[in-house]
C-alpha atoms as a PDB file:
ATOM      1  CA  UNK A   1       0.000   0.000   0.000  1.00  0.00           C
ATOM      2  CA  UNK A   2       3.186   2.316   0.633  1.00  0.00           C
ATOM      3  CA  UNK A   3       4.386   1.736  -2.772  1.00  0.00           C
ATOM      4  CA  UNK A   4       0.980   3.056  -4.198  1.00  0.00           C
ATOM      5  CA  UNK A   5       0.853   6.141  -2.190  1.00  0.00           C
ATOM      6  CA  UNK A   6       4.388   6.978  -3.178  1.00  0.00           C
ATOM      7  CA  UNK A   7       3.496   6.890  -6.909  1.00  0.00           C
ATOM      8  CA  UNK A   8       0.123   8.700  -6.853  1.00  0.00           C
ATOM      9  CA  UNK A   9       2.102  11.208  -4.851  1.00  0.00           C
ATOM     10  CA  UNK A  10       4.744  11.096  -7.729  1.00  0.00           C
ATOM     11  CA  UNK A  11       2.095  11.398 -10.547  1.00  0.00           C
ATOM     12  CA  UNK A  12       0.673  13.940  -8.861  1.00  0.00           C
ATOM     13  CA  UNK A  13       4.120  16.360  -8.806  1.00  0.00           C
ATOM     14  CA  UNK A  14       4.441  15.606 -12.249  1.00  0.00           C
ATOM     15  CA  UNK A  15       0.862  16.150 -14.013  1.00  0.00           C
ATOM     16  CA  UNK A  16       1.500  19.856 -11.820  1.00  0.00           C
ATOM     17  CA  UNK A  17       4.720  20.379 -13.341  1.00  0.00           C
ATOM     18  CA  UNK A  18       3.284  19.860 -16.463  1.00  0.00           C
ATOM     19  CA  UNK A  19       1.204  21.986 -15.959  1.00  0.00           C
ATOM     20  CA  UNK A  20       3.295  24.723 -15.226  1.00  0.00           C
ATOM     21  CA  UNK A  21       5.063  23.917 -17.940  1.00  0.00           C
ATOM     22  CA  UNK A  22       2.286  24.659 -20.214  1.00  0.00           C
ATOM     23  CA  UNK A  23       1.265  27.586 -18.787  1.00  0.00           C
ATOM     24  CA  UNK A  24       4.711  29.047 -19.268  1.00  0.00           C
ATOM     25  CA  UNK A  25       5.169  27.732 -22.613  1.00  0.00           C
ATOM     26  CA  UNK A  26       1.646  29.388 -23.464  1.00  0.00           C
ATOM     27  CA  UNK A  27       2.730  32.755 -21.619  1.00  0.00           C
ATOM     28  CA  UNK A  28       6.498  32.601 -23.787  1.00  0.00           C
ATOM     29  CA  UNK A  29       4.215  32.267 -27.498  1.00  0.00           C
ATOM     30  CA  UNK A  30       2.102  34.737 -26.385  1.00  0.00           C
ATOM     31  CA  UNK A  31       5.072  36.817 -25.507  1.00  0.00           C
ATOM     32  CA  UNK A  32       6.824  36.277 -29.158  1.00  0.00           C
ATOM     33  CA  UNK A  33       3.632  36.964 -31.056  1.00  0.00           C
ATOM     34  CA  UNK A  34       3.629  40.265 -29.384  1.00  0.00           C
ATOM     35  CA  UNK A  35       6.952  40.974 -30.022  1.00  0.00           C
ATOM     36  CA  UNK A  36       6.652  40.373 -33.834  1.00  0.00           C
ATOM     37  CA  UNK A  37       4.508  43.684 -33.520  1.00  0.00           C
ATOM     38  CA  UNK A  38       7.800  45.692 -32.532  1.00  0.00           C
ATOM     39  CA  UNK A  39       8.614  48.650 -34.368  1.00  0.00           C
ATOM     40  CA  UNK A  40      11.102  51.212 -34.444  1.00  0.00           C
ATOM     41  CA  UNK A  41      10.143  55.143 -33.864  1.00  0.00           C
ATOM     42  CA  UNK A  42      12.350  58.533 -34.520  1.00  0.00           C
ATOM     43  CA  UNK A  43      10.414  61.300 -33.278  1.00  0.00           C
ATOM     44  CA  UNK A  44      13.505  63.581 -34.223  1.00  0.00           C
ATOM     45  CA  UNK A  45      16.703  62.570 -36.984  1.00  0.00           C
ATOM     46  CA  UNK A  46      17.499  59.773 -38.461  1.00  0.00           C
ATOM     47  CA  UNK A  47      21.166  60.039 -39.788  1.00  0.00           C
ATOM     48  CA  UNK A  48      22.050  58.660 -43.059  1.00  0.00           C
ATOM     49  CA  UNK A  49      24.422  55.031 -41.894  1.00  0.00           C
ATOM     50  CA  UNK A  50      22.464  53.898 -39.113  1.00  0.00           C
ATOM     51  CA  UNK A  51      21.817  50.174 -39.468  1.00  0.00           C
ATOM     52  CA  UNK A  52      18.728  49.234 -38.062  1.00  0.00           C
ATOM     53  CA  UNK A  53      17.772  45.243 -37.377  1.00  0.00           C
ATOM     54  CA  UNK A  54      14.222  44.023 -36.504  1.00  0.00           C
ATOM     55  CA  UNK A  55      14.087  40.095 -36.268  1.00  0.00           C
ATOM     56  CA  UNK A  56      17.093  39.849 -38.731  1.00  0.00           C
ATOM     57  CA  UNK A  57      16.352  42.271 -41.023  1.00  0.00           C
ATOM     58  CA  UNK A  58      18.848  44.967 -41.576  1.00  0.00           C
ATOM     59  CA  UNK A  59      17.869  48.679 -42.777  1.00  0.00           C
ATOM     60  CA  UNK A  60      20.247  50.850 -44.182  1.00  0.00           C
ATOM     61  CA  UNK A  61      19.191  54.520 -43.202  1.00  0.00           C
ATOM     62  CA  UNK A  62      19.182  57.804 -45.202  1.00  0.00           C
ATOM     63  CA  UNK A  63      19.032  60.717 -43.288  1.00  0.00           C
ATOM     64  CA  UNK A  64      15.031  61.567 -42.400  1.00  0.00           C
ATOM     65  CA  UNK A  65      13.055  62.779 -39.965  1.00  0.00           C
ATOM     66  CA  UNK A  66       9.931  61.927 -37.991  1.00  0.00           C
ATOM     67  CA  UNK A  67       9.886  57.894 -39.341  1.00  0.00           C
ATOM     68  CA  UNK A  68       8.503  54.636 -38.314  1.00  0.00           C
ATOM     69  CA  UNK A  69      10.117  51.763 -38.944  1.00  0.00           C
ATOM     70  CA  UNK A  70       8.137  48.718 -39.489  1.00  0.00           C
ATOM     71  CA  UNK A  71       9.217  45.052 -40.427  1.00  0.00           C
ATOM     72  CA  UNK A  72       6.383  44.050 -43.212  1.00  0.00           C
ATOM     73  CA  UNK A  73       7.537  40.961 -44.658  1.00  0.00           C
ATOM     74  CA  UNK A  74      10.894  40.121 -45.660  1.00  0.00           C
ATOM     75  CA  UNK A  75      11.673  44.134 -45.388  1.00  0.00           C
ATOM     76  CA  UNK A  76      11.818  47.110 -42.922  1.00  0.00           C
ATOM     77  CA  UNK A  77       9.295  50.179 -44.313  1.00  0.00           C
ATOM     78  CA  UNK A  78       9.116  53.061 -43.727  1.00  0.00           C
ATOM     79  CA  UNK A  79       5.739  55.000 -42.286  1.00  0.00           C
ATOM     80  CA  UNK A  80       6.262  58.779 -42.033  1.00  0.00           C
ATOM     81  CA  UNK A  81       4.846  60.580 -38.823  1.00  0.00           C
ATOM     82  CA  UNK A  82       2.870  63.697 -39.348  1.00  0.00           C
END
């Protein structure tokens, strides 16, 4: 009867770690999905060879002002701020 207890006390820890587990996984998804959102804003200058990266896509900069830099795709674009 020991023996029993012992491993419904063991399956127990481990269906709670699991689900833990889940929970963060589902929390860390949630987290990168956001993340894909990120953009880049210059309220003021942007100088001409600034590299900018966003998720591994490089930018090379000309010299602008008041921009929003957005990954769409495969490239970084440009959104101008009134």
């Amino acid at each position: 009867m020991e023996m029993y207890l012992k491993i419904e006390k063991a399956i127990y820890t481990k269906e709670r770690e699991m689900e833990n587990i889940l929970r963060q996984k589902h929390d860390l998804l949630e987290e990168i999905q956001n993340s894909k959102a990120a953009c880049v804003e210059i309220t003021d200058i942007l100088y001409e060879g600034v590299t900018v990266e966003i998720d591994g896509i490089k930018y090379q900069a000309q010299k602008t002002k008041g921009v929003t830099l957005r990954k769409n795709g495969s490239i970084i674009e440009e959104v101008y701020v009134k």
